[in-house]
C-alpha atoms as a PDB file:
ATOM      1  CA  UNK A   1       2.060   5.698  27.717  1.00  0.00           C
ATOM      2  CA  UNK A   2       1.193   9.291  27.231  1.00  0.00           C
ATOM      3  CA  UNK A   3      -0.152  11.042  24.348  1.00  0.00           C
ATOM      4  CA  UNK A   4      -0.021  14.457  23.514  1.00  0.00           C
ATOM      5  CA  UNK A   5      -1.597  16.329  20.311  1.00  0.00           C
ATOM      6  CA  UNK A   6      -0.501  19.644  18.455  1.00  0.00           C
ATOM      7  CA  UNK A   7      -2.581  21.146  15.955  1.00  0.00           C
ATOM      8  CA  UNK A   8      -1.132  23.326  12.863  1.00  0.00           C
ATOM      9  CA  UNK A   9      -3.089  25.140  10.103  1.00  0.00           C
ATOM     10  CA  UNK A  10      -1.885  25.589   6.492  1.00  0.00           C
ATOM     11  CA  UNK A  11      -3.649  26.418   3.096  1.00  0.00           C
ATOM     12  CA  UNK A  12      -2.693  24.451  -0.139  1.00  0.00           C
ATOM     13  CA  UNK A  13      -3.896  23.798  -3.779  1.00  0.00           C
ATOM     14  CA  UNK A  14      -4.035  20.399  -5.651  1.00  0.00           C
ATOM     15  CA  UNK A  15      -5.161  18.471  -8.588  1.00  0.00           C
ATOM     16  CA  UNK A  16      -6.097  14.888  -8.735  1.00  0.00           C
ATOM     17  CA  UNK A  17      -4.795  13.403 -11.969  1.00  0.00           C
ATOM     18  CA  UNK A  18      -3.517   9.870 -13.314  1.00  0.00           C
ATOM     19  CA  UNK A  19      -1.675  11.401 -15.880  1.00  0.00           C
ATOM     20  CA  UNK A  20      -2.216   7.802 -17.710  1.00  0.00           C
ATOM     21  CA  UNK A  21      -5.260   8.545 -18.365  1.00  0.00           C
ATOM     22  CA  UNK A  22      -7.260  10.664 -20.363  1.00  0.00           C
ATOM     23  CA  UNK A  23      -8.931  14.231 -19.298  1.00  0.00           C
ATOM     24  CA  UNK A  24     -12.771  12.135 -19.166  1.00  0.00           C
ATOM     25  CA  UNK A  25     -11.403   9.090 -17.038  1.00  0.00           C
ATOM     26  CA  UNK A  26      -9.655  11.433 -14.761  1.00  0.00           C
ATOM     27  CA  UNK A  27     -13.155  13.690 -14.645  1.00  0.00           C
ATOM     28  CA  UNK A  28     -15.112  10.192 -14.185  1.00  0.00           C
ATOM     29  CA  UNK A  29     -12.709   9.107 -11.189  1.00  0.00           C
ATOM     30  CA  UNK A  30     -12.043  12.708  -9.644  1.00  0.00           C
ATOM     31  CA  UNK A  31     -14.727  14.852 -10.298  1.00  0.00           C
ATOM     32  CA  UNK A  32     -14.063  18.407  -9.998  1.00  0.00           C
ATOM     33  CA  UNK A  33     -10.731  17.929  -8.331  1.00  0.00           C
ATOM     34  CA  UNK A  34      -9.783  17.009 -11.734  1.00  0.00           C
ATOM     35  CA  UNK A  35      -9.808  20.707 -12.419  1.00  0.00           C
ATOM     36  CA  UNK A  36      -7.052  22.189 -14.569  1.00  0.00           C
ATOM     37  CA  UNK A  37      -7.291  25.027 -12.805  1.00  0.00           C
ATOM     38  CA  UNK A  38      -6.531  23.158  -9.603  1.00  0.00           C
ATOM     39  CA  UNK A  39      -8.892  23.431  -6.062  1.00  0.00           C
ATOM     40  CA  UNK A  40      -7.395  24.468  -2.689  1.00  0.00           C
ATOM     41  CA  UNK A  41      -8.710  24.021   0.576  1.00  0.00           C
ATOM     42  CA  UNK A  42      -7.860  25.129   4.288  1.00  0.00           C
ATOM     43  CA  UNK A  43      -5.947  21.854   5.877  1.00  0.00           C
ATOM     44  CA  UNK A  44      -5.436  21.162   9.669  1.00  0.00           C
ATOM     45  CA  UNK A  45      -2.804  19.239  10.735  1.00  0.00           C
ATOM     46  CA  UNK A  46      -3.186  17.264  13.642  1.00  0.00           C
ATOM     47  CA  UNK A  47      -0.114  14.999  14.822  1.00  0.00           C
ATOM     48  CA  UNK A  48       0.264  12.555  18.193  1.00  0.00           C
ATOM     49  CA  UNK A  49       3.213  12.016  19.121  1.00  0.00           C
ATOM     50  CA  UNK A  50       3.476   9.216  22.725  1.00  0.00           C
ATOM     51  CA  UNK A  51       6.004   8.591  25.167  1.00  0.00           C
ATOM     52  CA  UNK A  52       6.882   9.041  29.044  1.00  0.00           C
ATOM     53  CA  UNK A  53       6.901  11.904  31.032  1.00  0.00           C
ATOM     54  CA  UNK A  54      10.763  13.415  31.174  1.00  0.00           C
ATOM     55  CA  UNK A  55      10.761  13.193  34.901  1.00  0.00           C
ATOM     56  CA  UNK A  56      12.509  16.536  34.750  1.00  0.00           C
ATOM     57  CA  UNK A  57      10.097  18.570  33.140  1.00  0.00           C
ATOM     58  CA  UNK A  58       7.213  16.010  33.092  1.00  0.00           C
ATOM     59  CA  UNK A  59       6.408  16.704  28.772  1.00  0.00           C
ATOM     60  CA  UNK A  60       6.289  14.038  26.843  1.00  0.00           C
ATOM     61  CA  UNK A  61       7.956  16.780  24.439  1.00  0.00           C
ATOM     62  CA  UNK A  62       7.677  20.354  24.697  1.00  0.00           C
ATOM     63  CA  UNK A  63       4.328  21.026  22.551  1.00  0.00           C
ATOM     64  CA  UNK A  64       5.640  24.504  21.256  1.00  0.00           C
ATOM     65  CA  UNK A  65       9.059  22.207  20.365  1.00  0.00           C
ATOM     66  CA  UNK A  66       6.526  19.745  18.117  1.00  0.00           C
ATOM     67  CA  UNK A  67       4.774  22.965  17.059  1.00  0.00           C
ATOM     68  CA  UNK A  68       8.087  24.387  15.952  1.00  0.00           C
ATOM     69  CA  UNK A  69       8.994  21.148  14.494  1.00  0.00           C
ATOM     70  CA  UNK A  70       5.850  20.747  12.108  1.00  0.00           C
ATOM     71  CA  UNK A  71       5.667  24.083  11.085  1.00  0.00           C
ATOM     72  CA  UNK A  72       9.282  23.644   9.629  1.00  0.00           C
ATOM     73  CA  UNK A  73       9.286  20.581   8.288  1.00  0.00           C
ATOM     74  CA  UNK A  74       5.924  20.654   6.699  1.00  0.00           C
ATOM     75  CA  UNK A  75       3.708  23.977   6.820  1.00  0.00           C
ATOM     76  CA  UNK A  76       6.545  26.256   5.936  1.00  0.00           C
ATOM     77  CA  UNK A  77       6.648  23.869   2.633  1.00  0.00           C
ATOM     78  CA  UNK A  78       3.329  23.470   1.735  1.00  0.00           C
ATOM     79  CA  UNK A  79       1.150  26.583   2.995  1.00  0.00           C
ATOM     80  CA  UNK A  80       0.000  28.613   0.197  1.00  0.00           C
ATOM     81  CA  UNK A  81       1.973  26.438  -2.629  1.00  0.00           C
ATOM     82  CA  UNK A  82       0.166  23.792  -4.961  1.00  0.00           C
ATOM     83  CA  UNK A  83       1.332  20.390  -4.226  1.00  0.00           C
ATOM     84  CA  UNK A  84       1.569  18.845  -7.495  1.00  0.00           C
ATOM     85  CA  UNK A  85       4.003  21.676  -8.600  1.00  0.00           C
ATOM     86  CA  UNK A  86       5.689  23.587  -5.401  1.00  0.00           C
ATOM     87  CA  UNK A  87       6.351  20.627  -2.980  1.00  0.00           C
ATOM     88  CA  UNK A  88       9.286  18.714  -3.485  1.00  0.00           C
ATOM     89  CA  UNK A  89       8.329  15.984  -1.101  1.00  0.00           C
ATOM     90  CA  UNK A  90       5.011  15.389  -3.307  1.00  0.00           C
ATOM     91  CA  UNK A  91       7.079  15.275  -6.944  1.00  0.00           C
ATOM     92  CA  UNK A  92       5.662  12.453  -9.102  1.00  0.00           C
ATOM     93  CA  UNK A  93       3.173  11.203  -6.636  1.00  0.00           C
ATOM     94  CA  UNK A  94      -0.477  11.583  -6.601  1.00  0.00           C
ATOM     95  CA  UNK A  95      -1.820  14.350  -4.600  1.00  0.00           C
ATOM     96  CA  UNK A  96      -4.432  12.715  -2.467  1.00  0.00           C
ATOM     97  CA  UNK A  97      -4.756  13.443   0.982  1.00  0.00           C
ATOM     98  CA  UNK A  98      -3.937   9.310   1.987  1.00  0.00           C
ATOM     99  CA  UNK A  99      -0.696  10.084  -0.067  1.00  0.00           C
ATOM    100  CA  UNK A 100       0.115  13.238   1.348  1.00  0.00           C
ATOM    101  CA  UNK A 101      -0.501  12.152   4.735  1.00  0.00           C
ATOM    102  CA  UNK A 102       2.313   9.420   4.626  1.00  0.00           C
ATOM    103  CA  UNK A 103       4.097  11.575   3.084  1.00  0.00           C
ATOM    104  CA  UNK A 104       3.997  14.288   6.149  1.00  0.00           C
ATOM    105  CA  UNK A 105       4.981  10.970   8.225  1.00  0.00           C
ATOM    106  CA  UNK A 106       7.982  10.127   6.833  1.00  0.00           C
ATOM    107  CA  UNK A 107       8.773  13.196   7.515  1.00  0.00           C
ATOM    108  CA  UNK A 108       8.094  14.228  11.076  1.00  0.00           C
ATOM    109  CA  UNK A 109       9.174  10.670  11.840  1.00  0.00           C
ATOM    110  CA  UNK A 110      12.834  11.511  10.670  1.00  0.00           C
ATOM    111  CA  UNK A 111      12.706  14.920  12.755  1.00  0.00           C
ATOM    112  CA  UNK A 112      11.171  13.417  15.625  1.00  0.00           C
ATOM    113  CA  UNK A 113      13.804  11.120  16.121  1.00  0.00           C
ATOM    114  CA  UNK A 114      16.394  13.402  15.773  1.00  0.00           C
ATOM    115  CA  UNK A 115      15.655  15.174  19.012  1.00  0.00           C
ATOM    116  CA  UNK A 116      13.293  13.262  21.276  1.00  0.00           C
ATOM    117  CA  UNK A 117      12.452  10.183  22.344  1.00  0.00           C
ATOM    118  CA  UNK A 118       8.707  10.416  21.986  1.00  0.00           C
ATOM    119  CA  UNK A 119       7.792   8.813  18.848  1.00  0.00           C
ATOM    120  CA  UNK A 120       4.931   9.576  16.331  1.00  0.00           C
ATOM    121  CA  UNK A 121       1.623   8.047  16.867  1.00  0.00           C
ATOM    122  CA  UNK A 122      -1.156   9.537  14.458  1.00  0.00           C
ATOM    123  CA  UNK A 123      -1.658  12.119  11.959  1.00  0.00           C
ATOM    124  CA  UNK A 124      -5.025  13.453  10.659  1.00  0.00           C
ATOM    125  CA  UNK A 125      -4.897  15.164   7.931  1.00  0.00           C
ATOM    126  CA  UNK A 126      -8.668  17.217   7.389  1.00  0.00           C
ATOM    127  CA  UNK A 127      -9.166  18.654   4.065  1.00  0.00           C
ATOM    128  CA  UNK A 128     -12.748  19.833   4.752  1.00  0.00           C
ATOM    129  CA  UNK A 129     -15.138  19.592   7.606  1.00  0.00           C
ATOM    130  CA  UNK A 130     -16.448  16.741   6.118  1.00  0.00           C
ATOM    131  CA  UNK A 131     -13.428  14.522   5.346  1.00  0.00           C
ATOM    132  CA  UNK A 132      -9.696  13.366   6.864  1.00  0.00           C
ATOM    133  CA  UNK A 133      -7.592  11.044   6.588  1.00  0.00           C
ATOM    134  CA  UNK A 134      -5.931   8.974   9.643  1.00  0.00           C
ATOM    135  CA  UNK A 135      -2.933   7.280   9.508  1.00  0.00           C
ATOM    136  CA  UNK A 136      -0.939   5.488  12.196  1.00  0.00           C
ATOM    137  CA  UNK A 137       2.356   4.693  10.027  1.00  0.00           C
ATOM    138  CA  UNK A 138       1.043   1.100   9.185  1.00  0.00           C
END
């Protein structure tokens, strides 16, 4: 089994809110990115995908095809938007990175599948040089 890795860039804003609760709980929980005036950061977006070699070509997949593939199915809808509002994927759902992140499976899972038969492996999802989220589709 071979795995390969592409590596997109996109910028996005967010809030993190339980609307069920009030403005100090949420400030208690999510500090300042409980702001009403929202917080962005600069996101990378690293997906694995794993497979076999195509004997013809010997890819896995084409990494400019999974770059393509990415940037249309997820950066083209999130990069400079605000997820809680813009992102129709994200509607009604908390805006945490662990959220997001399966959400941006779901996703690339469907498109993958369309067109290859390499198969998703692992997203990380870094908000900041300090923190990411991994998730393997479990």
């Amino acid at each position: 089994m071979i795995y390969v890795t592409r590596k997109e860039h996109f910028n996005a804003a967010h809030r993190l809110y339980n609307p069920v609760w009030s403005e100090e709980k949420n400030k208690e929980v999510f500090g300042p990115c409980a702001n009403l005036n929202w917080h962005g950061h600069n996101f990378e977006l690293i997906v694995t995908v794993k497979g076999e070699p195509n004997p013809d070509t010997g890819f896995v997949i084409d990494l400019k095809q999974l770059g393509d593939i990415i940037k249309r199915e997820v950066v083209e809808k999130v990069d400079h938007k605000n997820l809680n509002l813009d992102v129709d994927f994200m509607q009604g759902k908390m805006a945490s990175c662990e959220i997001f992140v399966m959400e941006i499976w779901k996703i690339l899972e469907r498109a993958l599948s369309r067109i290859t038969e390499a198969r998703l492996h692992h997203i990380r999802l870094v908000e900041t040089p300090k923190q990411y989220v991994d998730y393997y589709g479990e």
